[in-house]
C-alpha atoms as a PDB file:
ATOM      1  CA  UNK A   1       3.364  55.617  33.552  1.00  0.00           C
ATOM      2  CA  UNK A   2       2.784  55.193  29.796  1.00  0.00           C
ATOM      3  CA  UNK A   3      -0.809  55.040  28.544  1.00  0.00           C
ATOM      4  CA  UNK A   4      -0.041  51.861  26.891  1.00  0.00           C
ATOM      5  CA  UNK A   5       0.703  50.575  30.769  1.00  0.00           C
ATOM      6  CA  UNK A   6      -1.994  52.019  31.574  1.00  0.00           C
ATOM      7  CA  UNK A   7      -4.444  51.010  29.191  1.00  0.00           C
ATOM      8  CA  UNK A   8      -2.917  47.466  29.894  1.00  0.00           C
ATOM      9  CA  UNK A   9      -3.825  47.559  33.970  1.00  0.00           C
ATOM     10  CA  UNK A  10      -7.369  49.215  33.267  1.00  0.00           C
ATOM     11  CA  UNK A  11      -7.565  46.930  30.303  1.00  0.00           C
ATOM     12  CA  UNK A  12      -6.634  43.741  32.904  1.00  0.00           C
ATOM     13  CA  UNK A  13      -9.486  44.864  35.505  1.00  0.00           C
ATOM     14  CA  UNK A  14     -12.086  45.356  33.509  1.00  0.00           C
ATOM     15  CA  UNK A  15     -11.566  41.887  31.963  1.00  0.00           C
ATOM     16  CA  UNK A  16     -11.215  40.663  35.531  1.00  0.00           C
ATOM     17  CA  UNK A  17     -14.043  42.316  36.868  1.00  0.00           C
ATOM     18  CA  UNK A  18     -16.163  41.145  33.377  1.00  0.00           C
ATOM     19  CA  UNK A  19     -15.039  37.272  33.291  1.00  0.00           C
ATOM     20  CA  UNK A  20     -15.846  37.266  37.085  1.00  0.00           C
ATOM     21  CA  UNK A  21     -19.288  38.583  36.924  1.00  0.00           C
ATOM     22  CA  UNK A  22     -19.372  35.971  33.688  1.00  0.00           C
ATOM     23  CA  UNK A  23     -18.313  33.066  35.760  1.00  0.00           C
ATOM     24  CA  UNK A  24     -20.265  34.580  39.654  1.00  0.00           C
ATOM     25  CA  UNK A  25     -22.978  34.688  37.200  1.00  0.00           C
ATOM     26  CA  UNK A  26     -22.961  31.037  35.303  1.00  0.00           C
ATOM     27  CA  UNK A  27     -21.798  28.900  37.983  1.00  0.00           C
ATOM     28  CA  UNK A  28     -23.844  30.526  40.996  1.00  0.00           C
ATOM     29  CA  UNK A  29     -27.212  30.861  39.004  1.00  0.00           C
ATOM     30  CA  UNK A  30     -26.958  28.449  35.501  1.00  0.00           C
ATOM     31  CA  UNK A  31     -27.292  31.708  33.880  1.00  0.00           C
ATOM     32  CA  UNK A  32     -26.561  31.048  29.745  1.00  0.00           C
ATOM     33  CA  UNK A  33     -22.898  32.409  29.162  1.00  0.00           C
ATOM     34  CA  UNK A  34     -23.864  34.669  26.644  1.00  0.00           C
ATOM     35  CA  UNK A  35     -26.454  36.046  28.384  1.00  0.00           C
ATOM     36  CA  UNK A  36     -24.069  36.765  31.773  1.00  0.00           C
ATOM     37  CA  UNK A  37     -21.738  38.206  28.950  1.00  0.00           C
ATOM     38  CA  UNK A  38     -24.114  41.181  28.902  1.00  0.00           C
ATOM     39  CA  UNK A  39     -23.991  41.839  32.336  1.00  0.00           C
ATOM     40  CA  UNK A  40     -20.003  41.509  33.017  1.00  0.00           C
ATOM     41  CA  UNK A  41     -19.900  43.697  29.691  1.00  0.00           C
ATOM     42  CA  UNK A  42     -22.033  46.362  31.694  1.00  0.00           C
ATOM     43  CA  UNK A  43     -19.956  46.454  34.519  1.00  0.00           C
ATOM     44  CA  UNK A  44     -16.100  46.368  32.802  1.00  0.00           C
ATOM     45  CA  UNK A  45     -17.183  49.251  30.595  1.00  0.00           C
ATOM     46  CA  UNK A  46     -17.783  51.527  34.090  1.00  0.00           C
ATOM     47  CA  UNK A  47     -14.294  50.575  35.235  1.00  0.00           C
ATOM     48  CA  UNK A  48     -13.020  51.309  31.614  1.00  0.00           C
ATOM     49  CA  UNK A  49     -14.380  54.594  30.804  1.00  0.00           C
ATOM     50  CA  UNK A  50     -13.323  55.612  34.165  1.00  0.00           C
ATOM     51  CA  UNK A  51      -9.719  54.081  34.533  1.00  0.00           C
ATOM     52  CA  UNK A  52      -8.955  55.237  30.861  1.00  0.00           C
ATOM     53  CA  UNK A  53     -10.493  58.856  30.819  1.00  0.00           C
ATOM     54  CA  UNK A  54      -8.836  59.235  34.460  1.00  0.00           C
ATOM     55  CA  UNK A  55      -5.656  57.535  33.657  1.00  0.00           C
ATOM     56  CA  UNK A  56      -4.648  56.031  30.358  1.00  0.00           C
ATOM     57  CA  UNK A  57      -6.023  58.730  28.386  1.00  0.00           C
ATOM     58  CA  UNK A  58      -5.497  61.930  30.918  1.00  0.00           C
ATOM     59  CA  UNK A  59      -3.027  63.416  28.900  1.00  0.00           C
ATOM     60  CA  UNK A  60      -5.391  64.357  26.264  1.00  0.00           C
ATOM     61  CA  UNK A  61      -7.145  66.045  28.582  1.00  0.00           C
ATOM     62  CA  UNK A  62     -10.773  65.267  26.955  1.00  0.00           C
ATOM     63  CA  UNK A  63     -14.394  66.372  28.364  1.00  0.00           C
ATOM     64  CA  UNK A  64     -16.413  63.218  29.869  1.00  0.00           C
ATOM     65  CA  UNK A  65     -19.205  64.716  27.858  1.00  0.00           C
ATOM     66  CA  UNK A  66     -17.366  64.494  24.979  1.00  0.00           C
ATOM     67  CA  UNK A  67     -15.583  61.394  25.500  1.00  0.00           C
ATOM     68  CA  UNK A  68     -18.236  59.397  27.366  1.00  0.00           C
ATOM     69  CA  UNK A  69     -20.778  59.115  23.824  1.00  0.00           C
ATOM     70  CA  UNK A  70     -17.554  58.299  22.022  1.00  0.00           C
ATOM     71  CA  UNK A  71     -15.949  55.333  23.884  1.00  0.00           C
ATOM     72  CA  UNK A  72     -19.471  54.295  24.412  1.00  0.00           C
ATOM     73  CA  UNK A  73     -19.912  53.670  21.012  1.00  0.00           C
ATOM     74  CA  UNK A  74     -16.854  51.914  20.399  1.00  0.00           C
ATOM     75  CA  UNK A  75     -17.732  49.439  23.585  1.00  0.00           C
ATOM     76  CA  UNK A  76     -20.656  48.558  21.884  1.00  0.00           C
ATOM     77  CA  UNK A  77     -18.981  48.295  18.702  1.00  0.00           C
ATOM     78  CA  UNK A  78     -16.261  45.973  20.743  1.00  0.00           C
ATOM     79  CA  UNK A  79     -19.118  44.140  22.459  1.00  0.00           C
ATOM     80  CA  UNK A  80     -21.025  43.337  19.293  1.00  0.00           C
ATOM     81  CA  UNK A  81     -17.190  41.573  17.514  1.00  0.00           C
ATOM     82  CA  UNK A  82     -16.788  39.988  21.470  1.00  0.00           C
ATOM     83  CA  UNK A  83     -20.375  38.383  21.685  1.00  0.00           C
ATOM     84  CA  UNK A  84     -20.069  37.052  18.171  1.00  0.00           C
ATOM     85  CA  UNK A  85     -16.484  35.890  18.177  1.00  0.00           C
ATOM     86  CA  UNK A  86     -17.828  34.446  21.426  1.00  0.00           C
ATOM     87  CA  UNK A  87     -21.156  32.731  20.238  1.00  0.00           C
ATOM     88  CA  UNK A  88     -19.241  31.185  17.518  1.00  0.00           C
ATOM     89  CA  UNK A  89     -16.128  29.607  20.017  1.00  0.00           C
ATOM     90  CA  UNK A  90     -19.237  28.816  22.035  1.00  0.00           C
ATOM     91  CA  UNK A  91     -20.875  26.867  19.205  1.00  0.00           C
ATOM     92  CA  UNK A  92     -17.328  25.204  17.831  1.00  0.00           C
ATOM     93  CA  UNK A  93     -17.052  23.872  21.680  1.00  0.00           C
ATOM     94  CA  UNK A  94     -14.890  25.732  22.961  1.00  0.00           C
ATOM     95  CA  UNK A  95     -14.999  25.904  26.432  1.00  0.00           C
ATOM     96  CA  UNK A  96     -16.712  29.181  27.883  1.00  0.00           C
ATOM     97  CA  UNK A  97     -14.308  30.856  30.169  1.00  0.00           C
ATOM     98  CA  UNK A  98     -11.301  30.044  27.276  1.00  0.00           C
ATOM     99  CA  UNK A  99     -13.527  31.402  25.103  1.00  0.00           C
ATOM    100  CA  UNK A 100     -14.419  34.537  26.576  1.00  0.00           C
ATOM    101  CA  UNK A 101     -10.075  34.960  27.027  1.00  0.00           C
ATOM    102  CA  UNK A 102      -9.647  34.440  23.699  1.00  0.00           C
ATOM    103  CA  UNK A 103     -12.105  37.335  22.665  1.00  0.00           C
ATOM    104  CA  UNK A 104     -11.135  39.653  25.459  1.00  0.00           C
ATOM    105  CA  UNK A 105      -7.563  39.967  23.745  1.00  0.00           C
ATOM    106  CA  UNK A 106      -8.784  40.122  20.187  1.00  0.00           C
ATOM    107  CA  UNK A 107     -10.570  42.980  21.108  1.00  0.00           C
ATOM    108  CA  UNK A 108      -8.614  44.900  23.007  1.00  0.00           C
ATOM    109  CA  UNK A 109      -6.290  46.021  19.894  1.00  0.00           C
ATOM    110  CA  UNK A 110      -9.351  47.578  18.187  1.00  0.00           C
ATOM    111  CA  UNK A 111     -10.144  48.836  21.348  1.00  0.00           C
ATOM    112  CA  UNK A 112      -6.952  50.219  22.312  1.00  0.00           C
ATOM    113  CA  UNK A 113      -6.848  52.385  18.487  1.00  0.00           C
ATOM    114  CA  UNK A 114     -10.572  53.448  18.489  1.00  0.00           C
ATOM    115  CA  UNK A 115      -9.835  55.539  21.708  1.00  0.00           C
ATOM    116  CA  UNK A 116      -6.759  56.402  21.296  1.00  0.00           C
ATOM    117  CA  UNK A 117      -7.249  58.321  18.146  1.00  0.00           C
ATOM    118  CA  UNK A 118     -10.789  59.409  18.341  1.00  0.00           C
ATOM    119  CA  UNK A 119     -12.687  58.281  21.480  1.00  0.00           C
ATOM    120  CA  UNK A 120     -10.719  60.376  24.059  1.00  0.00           C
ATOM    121  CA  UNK A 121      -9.311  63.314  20.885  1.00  0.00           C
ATOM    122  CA  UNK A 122     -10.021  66.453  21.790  1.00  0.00           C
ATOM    123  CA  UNK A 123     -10.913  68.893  19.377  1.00  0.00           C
ATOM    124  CA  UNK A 124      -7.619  71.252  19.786  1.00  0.00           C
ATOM    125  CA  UNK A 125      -5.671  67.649  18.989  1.00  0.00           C
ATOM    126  CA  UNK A 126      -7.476  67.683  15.648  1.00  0.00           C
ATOM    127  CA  UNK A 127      -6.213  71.445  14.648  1.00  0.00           C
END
């Protein structure tokens, strides 16, 4: 498979597995949405790191040790544009599980280009 395919299926769970702990965690417990956000962000970026490093990304044949620090910081830089995309379709009214759609696809592109070309690099793909 293509790592575009994959990086779409890995890309699909962890948004599943993040907008279900999002709406387990608002609906069950009248947790705030952006708060739950947090914790479904917590959990997708385990089953991200280790679908794309296993599978999407395999190719390139990069250290966890290497790799883990650097898709780690562009999660966080992904999670900072998703919860303020999402605090402002929050605040227009928007409602949240649309919302939180809506921001899982604009970041995925960013996403998608920030490991591609350096997350998951190795060093011998730089020479």
């Amino acid at each position: 498979m293509s790592s575009v395919t994959w990086f779409g299926l890995i890309g699909a769970s962890a948004a599943a597995v993040h907008m279900g702990v999002v709406w387990w965690l608002v609906s069950q417990f009248q947790l705030a949405a952006l708060v739950a956000n947090v914790a479904g962000f917590l959990l997708a970026f385990c089953v991200s790191f280790l679908g794309h490093h296993r599978l999407t990304f395999a190719a390139q044949k990069s250290q966890a040790s290497q790799a883990l620090p650097r898709f780690a910081a562009v999660a966080v830089l992904g999670f900072v544009c998703n919860e303020s995309l999402y605090a402002l379709l929050l605040k227009a009214g928007m409602e949240y599980r649309l919302a939180l759609f809506l921001v899982l696809l604009a970041v995925a592109a960013m996403t998608w280009l920030l490991s591609r070309y350096w997350a998951f690099r190795t060093r011998e793909a730089v020479r």
